[in-house]
N, C-alpha and C. Protein backbone atom coordinates (compact mmCIF):
# COMPACT_ATOMS: atom_id res chain seq x y z
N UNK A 1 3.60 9.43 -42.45
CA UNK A 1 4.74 9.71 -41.56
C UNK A 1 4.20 10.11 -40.19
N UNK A 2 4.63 9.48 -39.67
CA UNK A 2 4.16 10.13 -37.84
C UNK A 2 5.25 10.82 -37.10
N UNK A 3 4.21 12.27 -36.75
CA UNK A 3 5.40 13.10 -36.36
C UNK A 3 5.51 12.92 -34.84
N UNK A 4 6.35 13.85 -33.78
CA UNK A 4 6.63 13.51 -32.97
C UNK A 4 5.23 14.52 -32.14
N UNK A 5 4.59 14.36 -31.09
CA UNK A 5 3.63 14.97 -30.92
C UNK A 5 4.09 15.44 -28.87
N UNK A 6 3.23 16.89 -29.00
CA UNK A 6 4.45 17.31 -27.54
C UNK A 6 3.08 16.45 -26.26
N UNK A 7 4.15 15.94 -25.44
CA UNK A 7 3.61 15.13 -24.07
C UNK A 7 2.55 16.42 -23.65
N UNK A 8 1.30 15.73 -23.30
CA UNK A 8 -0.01 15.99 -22.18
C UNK A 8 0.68 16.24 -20.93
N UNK A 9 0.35 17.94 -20.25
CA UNK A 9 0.63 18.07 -18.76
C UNK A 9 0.26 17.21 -17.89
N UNK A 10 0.36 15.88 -17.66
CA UNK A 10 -0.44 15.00 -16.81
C UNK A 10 0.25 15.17 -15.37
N UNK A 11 -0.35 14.67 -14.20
CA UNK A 11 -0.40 15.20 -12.61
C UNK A 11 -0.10 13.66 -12.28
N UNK A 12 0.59 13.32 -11.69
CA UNK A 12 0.70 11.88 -11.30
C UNK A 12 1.05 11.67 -9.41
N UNK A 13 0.27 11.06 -9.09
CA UNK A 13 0.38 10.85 -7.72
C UNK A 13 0.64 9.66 -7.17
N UNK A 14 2.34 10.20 -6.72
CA UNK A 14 3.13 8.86 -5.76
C UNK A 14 2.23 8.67 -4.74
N UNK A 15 2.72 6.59 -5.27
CA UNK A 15 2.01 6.29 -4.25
C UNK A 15 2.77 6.15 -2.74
N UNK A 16 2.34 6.71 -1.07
CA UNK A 16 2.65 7.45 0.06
C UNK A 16 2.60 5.95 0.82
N UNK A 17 1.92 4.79 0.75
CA UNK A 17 1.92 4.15 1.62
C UNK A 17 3.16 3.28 2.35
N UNK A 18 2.85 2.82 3.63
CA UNK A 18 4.18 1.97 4.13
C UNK A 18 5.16 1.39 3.42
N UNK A 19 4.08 0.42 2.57
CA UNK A 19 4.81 -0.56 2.18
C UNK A 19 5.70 0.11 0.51
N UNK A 20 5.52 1.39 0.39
CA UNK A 20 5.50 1.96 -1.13
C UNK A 20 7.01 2.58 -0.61
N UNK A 21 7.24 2.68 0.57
CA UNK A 21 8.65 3.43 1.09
C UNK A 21 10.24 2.47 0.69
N UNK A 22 11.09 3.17 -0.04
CA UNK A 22 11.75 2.23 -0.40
C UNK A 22 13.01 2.59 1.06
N UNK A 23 13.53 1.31 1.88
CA UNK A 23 14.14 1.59 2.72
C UNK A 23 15.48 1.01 2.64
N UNK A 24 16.45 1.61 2.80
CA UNK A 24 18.19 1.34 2.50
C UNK A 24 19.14 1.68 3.40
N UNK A 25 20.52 1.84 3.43
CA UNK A 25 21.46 2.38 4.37
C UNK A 25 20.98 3.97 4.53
N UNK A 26 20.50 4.46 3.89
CA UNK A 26 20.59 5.86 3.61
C UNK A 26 19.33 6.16 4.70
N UNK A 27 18.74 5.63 4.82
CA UNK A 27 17.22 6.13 5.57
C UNK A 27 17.42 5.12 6.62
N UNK A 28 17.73 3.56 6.90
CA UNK A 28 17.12 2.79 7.43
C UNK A 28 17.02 3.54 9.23
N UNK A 29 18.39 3.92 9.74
CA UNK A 29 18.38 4.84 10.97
C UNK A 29 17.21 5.48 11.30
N UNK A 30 17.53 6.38 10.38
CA UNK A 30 16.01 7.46 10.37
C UNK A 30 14.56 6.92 10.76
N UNK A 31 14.37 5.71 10.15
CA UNK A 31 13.15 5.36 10.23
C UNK A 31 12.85 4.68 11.31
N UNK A 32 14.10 3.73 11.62
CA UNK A 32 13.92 3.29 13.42
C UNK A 32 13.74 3.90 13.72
N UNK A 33 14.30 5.12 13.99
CA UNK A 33 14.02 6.12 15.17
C UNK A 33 13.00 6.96 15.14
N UNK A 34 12.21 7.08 14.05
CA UNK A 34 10.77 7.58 13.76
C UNK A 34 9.52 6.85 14.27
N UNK A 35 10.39 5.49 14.26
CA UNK A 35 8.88 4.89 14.18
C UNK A 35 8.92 4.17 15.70
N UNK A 36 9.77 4.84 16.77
CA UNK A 36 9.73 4.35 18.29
C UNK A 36 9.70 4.89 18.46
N UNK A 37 8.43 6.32 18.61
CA UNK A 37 8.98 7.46 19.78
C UNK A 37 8.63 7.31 20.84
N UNK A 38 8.22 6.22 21.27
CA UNK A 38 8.43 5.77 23.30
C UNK A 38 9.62 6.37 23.42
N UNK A 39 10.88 6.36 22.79
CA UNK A 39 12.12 6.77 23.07
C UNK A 39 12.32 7.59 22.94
N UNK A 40 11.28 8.62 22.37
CA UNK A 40 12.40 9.85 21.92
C UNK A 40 12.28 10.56 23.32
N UNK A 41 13.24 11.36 23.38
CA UNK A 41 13.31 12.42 25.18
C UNK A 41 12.38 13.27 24.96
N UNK A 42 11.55 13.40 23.89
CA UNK A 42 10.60 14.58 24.12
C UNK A 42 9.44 14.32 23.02
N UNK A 43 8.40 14.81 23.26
CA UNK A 43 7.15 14.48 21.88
C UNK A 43 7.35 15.10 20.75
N UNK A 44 8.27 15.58 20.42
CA UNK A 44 9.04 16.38 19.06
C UNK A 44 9.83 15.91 18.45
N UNK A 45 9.98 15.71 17.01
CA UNK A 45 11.37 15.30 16.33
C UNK A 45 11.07 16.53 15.07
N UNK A 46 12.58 16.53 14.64
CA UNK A 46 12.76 17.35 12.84
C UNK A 46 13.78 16.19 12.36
N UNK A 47 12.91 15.98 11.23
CA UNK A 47 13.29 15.02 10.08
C UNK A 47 14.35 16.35 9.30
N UNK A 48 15.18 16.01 8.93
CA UNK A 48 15.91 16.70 7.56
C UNK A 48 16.41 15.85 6.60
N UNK A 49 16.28 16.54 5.46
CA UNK A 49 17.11 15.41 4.23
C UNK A 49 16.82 16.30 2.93
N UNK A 50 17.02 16.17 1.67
CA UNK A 50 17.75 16.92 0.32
C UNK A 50 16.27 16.52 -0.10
N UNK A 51 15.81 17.52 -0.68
CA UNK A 51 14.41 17.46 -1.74
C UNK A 51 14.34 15.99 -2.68
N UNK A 52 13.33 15.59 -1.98
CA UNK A 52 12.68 14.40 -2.95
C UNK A 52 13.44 13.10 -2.06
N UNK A 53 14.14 13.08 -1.14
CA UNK A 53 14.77 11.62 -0.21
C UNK A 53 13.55 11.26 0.22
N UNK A 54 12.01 11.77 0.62
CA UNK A 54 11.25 10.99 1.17
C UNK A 54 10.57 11.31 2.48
N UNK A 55 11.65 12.46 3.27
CA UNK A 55 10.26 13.16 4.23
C UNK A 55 9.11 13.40 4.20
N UNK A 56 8.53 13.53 3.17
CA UNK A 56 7.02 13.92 3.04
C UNK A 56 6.38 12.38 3.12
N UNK A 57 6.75 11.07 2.50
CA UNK A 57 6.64 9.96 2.75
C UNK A 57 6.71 9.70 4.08
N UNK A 58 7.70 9.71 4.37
CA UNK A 58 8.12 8.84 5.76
C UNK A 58 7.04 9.78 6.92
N UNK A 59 6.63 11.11 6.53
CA UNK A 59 5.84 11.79 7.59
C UNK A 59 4.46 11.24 7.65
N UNK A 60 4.11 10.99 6.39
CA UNK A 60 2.88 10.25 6.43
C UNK A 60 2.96 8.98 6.67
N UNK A 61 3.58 8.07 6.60
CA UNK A 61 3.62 6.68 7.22
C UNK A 61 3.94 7.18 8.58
N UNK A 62 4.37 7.86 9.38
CA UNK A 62 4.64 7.84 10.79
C UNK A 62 2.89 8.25 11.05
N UNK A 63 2.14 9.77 10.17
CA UNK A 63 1.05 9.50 10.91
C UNK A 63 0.14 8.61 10.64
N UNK A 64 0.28 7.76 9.76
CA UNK A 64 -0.85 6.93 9.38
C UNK A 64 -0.53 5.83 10.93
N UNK A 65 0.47 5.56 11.27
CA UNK A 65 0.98 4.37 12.71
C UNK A 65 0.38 5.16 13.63
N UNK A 66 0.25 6.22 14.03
CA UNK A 66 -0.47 6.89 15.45
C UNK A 66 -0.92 8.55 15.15
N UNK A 67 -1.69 8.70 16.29
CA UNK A 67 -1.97 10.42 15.82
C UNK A 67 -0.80 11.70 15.93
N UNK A 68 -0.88 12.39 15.21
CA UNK A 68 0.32 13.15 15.25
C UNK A 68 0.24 14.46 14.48
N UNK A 69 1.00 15.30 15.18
CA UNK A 69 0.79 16.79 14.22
C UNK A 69 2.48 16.89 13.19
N UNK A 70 2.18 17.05 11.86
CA UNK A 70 2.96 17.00 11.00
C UNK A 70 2.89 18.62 10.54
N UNK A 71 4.28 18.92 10.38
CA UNK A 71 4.64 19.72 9.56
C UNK A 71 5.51 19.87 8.60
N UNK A 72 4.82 20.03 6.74
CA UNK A 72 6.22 19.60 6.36
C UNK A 72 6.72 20.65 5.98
N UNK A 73 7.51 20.84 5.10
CA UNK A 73 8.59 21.99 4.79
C UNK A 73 8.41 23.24 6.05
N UNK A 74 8.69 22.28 7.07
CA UNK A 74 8.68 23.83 7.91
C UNK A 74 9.52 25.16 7.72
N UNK A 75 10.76 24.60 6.86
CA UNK A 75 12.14 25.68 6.97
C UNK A 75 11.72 26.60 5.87
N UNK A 76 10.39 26.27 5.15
CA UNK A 76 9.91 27.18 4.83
C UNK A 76 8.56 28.43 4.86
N UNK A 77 8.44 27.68 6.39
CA UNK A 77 7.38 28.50 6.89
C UNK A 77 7.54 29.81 7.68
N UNK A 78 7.53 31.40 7.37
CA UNK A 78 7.90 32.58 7.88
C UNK A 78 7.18 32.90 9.20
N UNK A 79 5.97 32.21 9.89
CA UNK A 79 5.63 32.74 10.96
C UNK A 79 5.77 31.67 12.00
N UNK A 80 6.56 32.40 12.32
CA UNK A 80 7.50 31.53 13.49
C UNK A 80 6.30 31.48 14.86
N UNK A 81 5.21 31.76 14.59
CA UNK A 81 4.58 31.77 15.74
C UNK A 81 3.58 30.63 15.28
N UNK A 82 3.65 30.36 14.08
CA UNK A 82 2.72 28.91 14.08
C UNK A 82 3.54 27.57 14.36
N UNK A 83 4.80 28.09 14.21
CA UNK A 83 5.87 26.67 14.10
C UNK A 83 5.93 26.83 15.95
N UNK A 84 5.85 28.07 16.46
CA UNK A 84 5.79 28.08 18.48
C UNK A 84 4.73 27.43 19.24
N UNK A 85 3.62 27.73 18.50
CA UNK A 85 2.19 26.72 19.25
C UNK A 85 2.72 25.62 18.61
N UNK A 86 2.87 25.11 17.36
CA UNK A 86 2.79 23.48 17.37
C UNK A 86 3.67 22.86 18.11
N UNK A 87 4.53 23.30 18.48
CA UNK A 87 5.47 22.73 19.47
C UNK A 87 5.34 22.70 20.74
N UNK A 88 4.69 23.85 21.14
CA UNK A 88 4.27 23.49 22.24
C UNK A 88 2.62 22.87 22.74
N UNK A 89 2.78 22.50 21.94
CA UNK A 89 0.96 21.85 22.02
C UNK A 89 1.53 20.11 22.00
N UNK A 90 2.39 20.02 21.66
CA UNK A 90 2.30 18.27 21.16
C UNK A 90 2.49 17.47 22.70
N UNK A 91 2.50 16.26 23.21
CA UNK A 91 2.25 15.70 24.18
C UNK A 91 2.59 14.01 22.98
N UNK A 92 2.72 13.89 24.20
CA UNK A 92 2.96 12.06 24.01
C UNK A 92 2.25 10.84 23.38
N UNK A 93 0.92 11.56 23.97
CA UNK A 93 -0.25 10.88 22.71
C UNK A 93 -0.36 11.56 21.83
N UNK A 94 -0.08 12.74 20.79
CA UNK A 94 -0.07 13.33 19.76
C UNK A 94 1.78 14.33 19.50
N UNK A 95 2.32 13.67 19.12
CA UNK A 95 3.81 13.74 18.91
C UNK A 95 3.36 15.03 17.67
N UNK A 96 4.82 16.15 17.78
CA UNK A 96 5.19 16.98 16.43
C UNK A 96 6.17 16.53 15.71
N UNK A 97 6.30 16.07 14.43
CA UNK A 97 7.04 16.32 13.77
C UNK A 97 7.33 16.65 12.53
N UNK A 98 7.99 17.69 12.52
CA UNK A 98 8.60 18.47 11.39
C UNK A 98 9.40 17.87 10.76
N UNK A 99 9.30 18.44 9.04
CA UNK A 99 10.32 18.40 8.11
C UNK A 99 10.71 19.25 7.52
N UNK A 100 12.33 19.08 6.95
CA UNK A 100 12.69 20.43 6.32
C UNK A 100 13.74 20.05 5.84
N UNK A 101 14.65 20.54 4.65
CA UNK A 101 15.52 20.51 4.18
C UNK A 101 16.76 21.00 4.49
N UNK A 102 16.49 21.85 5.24
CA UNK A 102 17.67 23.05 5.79
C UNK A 102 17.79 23.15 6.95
N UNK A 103 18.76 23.57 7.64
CA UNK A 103 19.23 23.09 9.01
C UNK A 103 17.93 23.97 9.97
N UNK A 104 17.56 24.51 11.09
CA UNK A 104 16.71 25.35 11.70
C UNK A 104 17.65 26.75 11.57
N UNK A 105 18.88 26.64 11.71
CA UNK A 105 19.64 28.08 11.30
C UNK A 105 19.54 29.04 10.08
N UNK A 106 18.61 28.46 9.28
CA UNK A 106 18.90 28.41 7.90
C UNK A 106 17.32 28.48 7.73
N UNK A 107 16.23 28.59 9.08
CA UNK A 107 14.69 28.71 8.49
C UNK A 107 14.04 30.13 8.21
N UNK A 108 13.49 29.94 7.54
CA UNK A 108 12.96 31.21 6.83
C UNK A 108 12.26 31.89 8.59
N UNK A 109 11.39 31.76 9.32
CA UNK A 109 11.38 31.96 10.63
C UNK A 109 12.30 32.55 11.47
N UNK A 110 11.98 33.71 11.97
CA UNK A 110 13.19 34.44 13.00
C UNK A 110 12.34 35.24 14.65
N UNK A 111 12.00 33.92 14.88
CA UNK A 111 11.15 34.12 16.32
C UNK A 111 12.02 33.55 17.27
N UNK A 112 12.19 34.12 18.10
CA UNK A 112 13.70 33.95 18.70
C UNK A 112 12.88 32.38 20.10
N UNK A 113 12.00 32.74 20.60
CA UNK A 113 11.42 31.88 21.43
C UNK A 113 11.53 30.20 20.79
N UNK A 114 10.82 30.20 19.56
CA UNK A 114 10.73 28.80 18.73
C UNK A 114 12.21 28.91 18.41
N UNK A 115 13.06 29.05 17.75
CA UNK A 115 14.45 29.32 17.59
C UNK A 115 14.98 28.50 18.82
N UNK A 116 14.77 28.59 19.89
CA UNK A 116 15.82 28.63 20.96
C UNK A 116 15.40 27.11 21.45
N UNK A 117 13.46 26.24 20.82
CA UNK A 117 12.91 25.28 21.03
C UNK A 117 13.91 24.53 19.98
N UNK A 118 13.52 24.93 18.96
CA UNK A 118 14.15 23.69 17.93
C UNK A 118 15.30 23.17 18.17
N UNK A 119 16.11 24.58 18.42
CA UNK A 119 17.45 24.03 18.97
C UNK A 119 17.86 23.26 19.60
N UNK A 120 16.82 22.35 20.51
CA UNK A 120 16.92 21.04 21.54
C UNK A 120 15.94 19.88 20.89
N UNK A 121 15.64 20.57 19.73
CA UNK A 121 15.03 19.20 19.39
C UNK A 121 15.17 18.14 18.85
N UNK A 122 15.42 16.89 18.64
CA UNK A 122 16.20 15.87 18.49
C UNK A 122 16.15 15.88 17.13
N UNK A 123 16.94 16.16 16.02
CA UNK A 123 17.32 15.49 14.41
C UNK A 123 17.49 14.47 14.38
N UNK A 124 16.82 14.48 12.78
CA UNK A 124 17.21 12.96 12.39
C UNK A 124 17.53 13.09 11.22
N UNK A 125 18.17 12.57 10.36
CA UNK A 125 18.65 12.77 8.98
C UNK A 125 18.76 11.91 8.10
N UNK A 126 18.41 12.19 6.83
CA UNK A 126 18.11 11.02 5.60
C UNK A 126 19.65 11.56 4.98
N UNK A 127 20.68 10.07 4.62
CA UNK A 127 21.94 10.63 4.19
C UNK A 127 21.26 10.82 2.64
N UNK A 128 22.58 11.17 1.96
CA UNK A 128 22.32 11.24 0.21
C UNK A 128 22.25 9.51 0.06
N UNK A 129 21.41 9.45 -1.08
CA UNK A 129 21.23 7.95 -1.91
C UNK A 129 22.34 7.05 -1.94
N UNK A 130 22.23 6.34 -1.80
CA UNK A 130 23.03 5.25 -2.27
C UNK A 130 22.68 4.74 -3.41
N UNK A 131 23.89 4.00 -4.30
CA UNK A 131 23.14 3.51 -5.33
C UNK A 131 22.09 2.53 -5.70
N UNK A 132 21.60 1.65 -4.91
CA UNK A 132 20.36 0.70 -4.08
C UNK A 132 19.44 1.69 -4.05
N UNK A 133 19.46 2.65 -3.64
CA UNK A 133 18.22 3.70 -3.45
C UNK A 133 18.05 4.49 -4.72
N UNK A 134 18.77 4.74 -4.98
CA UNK A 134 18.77 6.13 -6.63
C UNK A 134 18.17 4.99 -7.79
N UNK A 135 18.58 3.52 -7.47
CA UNK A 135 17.76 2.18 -8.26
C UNK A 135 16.00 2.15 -8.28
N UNK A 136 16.27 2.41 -6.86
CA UNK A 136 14.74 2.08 -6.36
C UNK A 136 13.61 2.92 -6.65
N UNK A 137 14.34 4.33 -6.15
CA UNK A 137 13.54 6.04 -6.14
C UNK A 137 13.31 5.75 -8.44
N UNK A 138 14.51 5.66 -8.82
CA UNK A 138 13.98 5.28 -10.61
C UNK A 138 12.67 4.46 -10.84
N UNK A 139 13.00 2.80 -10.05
CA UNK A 139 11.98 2.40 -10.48
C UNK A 139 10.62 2.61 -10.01
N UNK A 140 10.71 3.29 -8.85
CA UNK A 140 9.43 3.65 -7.91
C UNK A 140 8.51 4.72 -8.95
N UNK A 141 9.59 5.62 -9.28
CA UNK A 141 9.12 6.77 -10.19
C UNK A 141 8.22 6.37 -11.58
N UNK A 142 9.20 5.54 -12.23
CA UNK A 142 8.30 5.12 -13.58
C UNK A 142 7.08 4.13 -13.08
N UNK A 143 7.32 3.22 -12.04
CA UNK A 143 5.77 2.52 -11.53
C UNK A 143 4.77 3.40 -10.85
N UNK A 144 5.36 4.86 -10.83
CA UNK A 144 4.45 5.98 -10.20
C UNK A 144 3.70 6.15 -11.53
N UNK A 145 4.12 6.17 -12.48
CA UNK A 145 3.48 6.48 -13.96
C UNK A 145 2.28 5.50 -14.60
N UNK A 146 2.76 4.58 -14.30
CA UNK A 146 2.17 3.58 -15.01
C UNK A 146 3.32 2.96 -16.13
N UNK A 147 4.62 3.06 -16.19
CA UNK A 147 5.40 2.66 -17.30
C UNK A 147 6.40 1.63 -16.29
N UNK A 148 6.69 0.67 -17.43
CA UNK A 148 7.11 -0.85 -17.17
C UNK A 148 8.63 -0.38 -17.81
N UNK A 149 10.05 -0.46 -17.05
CA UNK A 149 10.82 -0.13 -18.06
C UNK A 149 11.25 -0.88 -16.97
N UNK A 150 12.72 -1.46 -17.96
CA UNK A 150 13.15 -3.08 -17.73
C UNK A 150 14.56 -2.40 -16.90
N UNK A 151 15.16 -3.86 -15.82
CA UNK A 151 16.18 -3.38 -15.22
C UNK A 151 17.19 -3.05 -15.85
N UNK A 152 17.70 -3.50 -17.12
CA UNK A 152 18.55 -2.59 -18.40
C UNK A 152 18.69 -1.38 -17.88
N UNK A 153 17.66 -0.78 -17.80
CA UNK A 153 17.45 0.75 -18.49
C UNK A 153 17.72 1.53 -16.81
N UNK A 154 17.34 1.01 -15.89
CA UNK A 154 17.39 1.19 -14.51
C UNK A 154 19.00 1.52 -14.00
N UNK A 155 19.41 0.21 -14.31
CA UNK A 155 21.17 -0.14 -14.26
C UNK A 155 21.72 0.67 -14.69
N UNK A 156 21.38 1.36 -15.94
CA UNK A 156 22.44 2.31 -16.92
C UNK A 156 22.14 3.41 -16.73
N UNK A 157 21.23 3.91 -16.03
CA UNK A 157 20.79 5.51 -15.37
C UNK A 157 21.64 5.97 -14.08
N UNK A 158 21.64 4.41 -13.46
CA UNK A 158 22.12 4.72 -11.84
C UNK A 158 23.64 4.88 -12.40
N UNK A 159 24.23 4.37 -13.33
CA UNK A 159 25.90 4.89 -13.70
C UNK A 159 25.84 5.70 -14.16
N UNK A 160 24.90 7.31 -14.64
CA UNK A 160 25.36 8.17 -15.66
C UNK A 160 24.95 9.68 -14.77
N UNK A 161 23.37 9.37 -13.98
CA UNK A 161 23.22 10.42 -13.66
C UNK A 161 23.51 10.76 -12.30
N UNK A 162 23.26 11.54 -12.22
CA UNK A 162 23.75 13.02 -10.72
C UNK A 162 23.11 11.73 -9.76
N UNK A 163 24.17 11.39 -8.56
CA UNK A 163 23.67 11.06 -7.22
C UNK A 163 22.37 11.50 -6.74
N UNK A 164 21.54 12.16 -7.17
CA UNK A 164 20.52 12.51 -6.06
C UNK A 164 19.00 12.10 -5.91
N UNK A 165 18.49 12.29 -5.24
CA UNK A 165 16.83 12.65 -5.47
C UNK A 165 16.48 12.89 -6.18
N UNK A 166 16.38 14.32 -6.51
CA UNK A 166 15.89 15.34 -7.43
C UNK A 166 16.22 15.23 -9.22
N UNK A 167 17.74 14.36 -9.04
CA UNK A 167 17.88 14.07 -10.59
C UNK A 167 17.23 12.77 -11.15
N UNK A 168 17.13 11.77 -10.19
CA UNK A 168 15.90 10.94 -10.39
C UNK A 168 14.93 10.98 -10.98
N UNK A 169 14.47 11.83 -10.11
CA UNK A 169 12.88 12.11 -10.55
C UNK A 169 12.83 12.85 -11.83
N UNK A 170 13.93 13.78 -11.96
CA UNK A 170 13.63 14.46 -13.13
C UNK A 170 13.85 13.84 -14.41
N UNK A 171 14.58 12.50 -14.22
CA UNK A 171 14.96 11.72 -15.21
C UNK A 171 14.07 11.05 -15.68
N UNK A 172 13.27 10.90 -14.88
CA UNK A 172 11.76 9.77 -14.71
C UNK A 172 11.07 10.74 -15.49
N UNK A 173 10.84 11.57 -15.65
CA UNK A 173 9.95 13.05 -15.58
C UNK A 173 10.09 13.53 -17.06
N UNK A 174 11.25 13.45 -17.42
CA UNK A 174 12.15 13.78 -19.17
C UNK A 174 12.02 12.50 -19.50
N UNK A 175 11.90 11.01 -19.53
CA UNK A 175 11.93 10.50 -20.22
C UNK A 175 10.65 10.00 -20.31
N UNK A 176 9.85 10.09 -19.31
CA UNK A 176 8.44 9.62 -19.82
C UNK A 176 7.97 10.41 -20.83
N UNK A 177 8.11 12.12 -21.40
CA UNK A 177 7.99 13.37 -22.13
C UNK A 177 7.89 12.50 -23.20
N UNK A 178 9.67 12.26 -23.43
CA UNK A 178 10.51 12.26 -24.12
C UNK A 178 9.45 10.87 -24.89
N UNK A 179 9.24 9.18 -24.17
CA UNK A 179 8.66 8.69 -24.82
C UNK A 179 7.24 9.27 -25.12
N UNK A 180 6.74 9.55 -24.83
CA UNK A 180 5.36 9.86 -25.10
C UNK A 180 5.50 11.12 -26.19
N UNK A 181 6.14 11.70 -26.44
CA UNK A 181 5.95 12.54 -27.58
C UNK A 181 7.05 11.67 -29.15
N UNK A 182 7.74 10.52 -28.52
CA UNK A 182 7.83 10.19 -29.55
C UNK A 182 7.44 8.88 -29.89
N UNK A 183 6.20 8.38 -28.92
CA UNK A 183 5.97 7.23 -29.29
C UNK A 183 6.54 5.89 -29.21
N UNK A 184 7.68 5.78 -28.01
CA UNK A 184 8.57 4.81 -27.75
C UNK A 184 8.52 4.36 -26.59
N UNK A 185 9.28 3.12 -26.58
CA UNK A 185 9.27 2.52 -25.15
C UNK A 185 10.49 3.11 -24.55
N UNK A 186 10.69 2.88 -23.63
CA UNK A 186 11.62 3.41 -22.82
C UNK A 186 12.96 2.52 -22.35
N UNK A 187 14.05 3.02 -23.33
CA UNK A 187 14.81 1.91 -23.59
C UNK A 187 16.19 2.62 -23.40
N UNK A 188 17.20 1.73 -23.11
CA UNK A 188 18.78 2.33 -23.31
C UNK A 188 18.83 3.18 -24.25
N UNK A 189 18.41 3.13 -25.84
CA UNK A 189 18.62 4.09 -26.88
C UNK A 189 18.11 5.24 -26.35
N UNK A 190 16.78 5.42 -25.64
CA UNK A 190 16.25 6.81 -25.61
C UNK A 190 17.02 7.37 -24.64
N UNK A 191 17.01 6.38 -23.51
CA UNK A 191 18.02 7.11 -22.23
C UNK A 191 19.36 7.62 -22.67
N UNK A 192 19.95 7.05 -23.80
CA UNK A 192 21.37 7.77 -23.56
C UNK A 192 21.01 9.08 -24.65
N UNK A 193 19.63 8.91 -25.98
CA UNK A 193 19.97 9.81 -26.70
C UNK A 193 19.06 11.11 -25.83
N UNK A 194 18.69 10.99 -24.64
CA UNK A 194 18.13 12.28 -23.89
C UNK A 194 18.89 12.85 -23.02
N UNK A 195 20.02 11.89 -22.83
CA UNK A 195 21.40 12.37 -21.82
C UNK A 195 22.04 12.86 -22.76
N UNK A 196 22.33 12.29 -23.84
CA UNK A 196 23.59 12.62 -25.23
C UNK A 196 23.17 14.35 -25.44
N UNK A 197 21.79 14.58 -26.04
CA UNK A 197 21.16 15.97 -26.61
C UNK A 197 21.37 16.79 -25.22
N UNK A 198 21.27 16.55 -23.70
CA UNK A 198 21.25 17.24 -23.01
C UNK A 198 22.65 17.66 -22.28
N UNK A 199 23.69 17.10 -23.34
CA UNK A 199 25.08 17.14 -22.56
C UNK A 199 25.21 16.97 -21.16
N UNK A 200 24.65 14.92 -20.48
CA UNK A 200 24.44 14.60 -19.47
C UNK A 200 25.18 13.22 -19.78
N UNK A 201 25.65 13.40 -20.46
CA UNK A 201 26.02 12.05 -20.49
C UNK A 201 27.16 11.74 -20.02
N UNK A 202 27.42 10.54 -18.63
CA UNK A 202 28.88 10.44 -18.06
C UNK A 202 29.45 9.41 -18.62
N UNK A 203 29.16 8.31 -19.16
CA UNK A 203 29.97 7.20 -19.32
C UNK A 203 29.64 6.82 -20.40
C-alpha cells in the first residue's frame, strides 16, 4: 500500500526575464510607460499594484533595458532618509524607480521632506487580473515548478478561485503539495478535491 508522503520544503525560482513577463489589459499601460522614460517629466517613477501582479518583475526587466536605481517594496521601508537620497540622486542616465503596494500615504516612512517628493512623483498602476492574466500568472506558476498541467485544469481554476495574484500562486503552491505528497498528476479531480476539503469551492 503506498501511503501518502508530506511534500519536500523546496525553493523555486520564477523565472524574471522579458520575455517570461506575461502582458495583458491589466499591465499593458504600465509597461509602456515604464519602458519610455524619455517621457517621463522627471527621472523618477512609483510602480504600485496588489502582491504578486509583477512589480518586482517588471522592475527588473526595466533594469536589465538601461541602468537604474530600483527600489522594491519601498512602502515598506521605515527610514525615510534612504528612500530621500535615492531620489534625489537619480538623473536621466540612471532613473529611480520604486515599488510598492500601498499608496505613499500609507508608507511605513514619515520623513516629511521625501513625503512631500513622492507626492509629485508620477504613478503608475498594475489594475487587478483579468481573467487572461489569472490564466497566465497559473500557468507561469506551475512552469515555474517544473509541472506540465493541461489547459483543462487551468480553465477550471480561473472559474472557481479568488480574482487575484496572491490566490494564484497559492493555488499553484497547494496543489503542487497536494500532488507530490500524494503521488498524482495534477488534474481536475485533485483541483476540485483541494478546493472541495478547503471549503473553496465556487462552482
Amino acid at each position: 500500500m503506498i501511503t501518502a508522503q508530506p511534500a519536500l520544503p523546496l525553493v523555486y525560482c520564477p523565472r524574471l526575464g522579458e520575455a517570461d513577463f506575461i502582458v495583458s489589459d491589466a499591465n499593458r499601460d504600465a509597461m509602456n510607460w515604464l519602458f519610455d522614460p524619455a517621457q517621463w517629466p522627471m527621472p523618477r517613477c512609483l510602480l504600485i499594484g496588489p502582491p504578486g501582479s509583477g512589480k518586482s518583475h517588471l522592475a527588473a526587466v526595466f533594469a536589465a533595458r538601461q541602468p537604474a536605481t530600483i527600489i522594491d517594496n519601498a512602502d515598506h521601508i521605515a527610514d525615510g532618509e534612504v528612500l530621500f537620497h535615492a531620489w534625489n540622486a537619480a538623473t536621466n542616465d540612471r532613473p529611480l524607480l520604486l515599488t510598492a503596494a500601498r499608496l505613499p500615504r500609507l508608507w511605513a516612512q514619515q520623513l516629511p521632506d521625501f513625503t512631500s517628493r513622492i507626492a509629485a512623483t508620477p504613478q503608475i498602476r498594475l489594475s487587478d487580473p483579468d481573467d487572461p492574466l489569472i490564466a497566465a500568472v497559473l500557468a507561469k506558476g506551475f512552469a515555474d515548478r517544473g509541472l506540465r498541467v493541461g489547459d483543462d485544469v487551468i480553465a477550471w481554476l480561473v472559474l472557481r478561485i479568488e480574482r487575484s495574484f496572491a490566490a494564484a500562486r497559492d493555488v499553484v503552491a497547494r496543489l503542487d503539495a497536494l500532488a507530490l505528497a500524494e503521488r498524482r498528476d495534477i488534474t481536475v479531480p485533485l483541483a476540485r478535491s483541494l478546493l472541495d476539503e478547503q471549503g473553496e469551492l465556487g462552482l
